[in-house]
Protein backbone atom coordinates (compact mmCIF):
# COMPACT_ATOMS: atom_id res chain seq x y z
CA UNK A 1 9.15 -20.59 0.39
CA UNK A 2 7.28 -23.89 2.48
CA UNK A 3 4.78 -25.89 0.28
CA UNK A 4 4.83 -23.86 -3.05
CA UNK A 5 2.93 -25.85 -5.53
CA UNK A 6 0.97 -24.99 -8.69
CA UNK A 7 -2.23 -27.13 -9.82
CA UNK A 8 -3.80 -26.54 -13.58
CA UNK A 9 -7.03 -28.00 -14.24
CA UNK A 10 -10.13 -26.09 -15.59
CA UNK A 11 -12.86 -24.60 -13.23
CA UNK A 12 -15.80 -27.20 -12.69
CA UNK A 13 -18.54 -24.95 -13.77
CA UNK A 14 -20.48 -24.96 -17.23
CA UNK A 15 -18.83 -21.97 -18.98
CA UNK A 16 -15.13 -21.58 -21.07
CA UNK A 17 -14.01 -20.31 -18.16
CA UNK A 18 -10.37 -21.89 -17.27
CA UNK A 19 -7.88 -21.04 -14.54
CA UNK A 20 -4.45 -22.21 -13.02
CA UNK A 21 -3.86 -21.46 -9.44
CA UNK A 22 -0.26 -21.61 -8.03
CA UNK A 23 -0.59 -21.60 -4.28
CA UNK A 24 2.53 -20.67 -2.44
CA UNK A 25 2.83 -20.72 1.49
CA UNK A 26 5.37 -18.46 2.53
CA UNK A 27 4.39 -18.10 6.29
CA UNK A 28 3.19 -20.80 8.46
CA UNK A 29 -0.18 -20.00 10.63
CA UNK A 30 -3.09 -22.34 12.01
CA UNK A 31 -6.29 -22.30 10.33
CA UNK A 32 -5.19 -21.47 6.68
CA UNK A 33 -7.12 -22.58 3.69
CA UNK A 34 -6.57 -25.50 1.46
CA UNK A 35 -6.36 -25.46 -1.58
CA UNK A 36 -9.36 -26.86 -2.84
CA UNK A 37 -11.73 -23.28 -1.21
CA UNK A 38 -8.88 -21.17 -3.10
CA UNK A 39 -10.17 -22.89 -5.64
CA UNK A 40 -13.83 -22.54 -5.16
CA UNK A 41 -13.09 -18.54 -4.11
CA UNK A 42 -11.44 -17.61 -6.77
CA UNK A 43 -13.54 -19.52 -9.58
CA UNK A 44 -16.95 -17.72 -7.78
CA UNK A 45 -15.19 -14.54 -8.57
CA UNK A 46 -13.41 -15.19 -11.86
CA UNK A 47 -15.01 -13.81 -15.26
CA UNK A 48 -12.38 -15.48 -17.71
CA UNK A 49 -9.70 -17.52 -18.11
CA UNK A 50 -6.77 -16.70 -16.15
CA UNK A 51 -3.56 -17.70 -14.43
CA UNK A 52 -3.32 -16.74 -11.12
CA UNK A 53 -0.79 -17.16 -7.66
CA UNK A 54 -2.06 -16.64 -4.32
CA UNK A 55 0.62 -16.53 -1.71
CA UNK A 56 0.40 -16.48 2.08
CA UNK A 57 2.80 -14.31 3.86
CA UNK A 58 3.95 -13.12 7.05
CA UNK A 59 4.10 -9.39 8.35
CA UNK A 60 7.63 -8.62 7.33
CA UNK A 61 6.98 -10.35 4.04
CA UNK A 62 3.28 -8.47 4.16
CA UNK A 63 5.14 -4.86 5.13
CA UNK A 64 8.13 -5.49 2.69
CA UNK A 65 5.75 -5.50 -0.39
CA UNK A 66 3.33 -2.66 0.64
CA UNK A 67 6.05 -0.31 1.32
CA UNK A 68 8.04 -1.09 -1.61
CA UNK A 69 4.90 -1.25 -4.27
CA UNK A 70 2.49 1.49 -2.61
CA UNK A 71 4.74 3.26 -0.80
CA UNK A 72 2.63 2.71 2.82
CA UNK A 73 5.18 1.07 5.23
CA UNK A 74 2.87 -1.35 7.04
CA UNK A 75 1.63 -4.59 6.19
CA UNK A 76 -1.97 -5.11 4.88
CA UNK A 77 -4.41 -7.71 4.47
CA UNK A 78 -4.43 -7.90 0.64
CA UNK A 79 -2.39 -7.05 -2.36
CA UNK A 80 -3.18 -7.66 -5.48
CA UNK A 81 -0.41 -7.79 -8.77
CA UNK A 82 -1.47 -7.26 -12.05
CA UNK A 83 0.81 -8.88 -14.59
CA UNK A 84 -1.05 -9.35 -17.90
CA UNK A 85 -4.94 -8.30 -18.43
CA UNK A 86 -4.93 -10.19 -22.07
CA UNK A 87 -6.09 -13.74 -22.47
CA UNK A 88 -5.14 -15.29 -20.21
CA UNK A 89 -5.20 -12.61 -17.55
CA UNK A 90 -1.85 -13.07 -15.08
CA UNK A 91 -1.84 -11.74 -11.96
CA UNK A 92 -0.81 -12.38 -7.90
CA UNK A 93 -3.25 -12.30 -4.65
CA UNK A 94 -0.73 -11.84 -1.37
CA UNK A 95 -2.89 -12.22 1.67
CA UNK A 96 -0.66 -11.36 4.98
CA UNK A 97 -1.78 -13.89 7.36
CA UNK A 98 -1.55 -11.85 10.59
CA UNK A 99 -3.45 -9.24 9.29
CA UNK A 100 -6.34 -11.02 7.80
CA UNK A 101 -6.71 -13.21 11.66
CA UNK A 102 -5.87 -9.87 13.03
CA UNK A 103 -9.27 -8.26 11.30
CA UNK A 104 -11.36 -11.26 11.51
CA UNK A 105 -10.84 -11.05 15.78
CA UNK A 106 -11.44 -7.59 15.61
CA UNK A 107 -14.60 -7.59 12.93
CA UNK A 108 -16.03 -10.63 14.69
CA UNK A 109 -16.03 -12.39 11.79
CA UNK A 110 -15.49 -16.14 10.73
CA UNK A 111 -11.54 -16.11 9.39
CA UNK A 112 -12.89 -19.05 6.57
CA UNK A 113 -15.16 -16.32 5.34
CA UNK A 114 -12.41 -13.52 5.88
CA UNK A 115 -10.13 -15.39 3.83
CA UNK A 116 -12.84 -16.12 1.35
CA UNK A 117 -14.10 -12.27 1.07
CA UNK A 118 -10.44 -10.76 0.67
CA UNK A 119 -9.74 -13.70 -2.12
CA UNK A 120 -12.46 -12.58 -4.17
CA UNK A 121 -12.02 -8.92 -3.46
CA UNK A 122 -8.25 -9.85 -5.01
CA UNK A 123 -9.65 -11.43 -8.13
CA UNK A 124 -12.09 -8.51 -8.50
CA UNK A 125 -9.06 -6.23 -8.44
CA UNK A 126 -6.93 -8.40 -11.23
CA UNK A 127 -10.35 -8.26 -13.60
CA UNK A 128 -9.92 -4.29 -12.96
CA UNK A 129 -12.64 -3.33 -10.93
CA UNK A 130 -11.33 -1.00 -8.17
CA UNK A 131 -12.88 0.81 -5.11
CA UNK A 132 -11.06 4.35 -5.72
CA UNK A 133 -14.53 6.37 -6.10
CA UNK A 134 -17.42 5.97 -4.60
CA UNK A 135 -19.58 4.71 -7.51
CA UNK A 136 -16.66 2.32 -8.18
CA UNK A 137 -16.48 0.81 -4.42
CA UNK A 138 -20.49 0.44 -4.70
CA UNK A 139 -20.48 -1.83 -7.52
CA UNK A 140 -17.32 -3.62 -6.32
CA UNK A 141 -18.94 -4.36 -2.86
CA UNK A 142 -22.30 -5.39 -4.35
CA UNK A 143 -19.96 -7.72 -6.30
CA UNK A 144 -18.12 -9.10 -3.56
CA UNK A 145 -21.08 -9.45 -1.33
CA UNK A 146 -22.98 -11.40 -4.30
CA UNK A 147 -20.41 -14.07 -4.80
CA UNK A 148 -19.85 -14.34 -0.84
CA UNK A 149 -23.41 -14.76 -0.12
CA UNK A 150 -23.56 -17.60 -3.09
CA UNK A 151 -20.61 -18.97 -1.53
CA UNK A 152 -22.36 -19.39 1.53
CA UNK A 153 -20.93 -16.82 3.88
CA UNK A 154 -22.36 -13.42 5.00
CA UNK A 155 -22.01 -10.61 3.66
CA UNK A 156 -18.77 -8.99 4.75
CA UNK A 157 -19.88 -5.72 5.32
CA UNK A 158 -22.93 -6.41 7.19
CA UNK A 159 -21.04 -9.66 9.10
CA UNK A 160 -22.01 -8.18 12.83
């Protein structure tokens, strides 16, 4: 693992709301996020106090995990591990790094705001909302596209 490091300091808004972040770079790419707009992403999204890792990985690593944990042997953008939904909730973002500059080429779309969209799609997947049915994926966009828009960014499914 290159870089792994873990910061714990609470979120800089008003509310109780707390998180650590553990940021671990597995894979090494141009153009990937700091840690300081993890940050930022994942406090927009967050709804209480948590501890969470977001790792960066390659397309073997990416491939590895899908096939062994969903049973679908190619890689995918995002993953998201759920390890403890109490106080604090524990969980782990993977974010395959080809894939995600793969779809932001091929959707046009800015690969900050890629990044920042599949980040809080992960965080909205460790607080248990899920995109399964239709009525579920409609509130779960509307989410997503909320906190991007705040975040500055458009929306991600209307980016074109």
């Amino acid at each position: 693992m290159k870089n792994a490091s873990k910061v714990s300091e609470p979120s800089p808004t008003t509310n109780t709301k707390k998180f650590k972040l553990s940021l671990q770079y597995a894979a090494d790419f141009p153009e990937m996020p700091n840690r300081s707009q993890f940050r930022k992403w994942v406090n927009a999204a967050l709804e209480r106090p948590a501890e969470i890792t977001v790792r960066l990985v390659d397309e073997e690593e990416g491939r590895a995990l899908n096939r062994h944990f969903r049973g679908k042997d190619q890689a995918t953008n995002v993953l998201t591990f759920v390890y403890d939904e109490l106080q604090p909730l524990s969980g782990d973002i993977v974010l395959c790094v080809p894939v995600v500059m793969r779809e932001a080429q091929q959707q046009l779309k800015n690969l900050r705001a890629h990044y920042a969209h599949l980040t809080v799609h992960g965080v909205l997947h460790l607080q248990g909302y899920d995109h399964e049915h239709d009525a579920e994926a409609q509130v779960m966009e509307q989410l997503e596209t909320n906190i991007i828009t705040r975040l500055g960014y458009a929306d991600p499914y209307h980016a074109h």
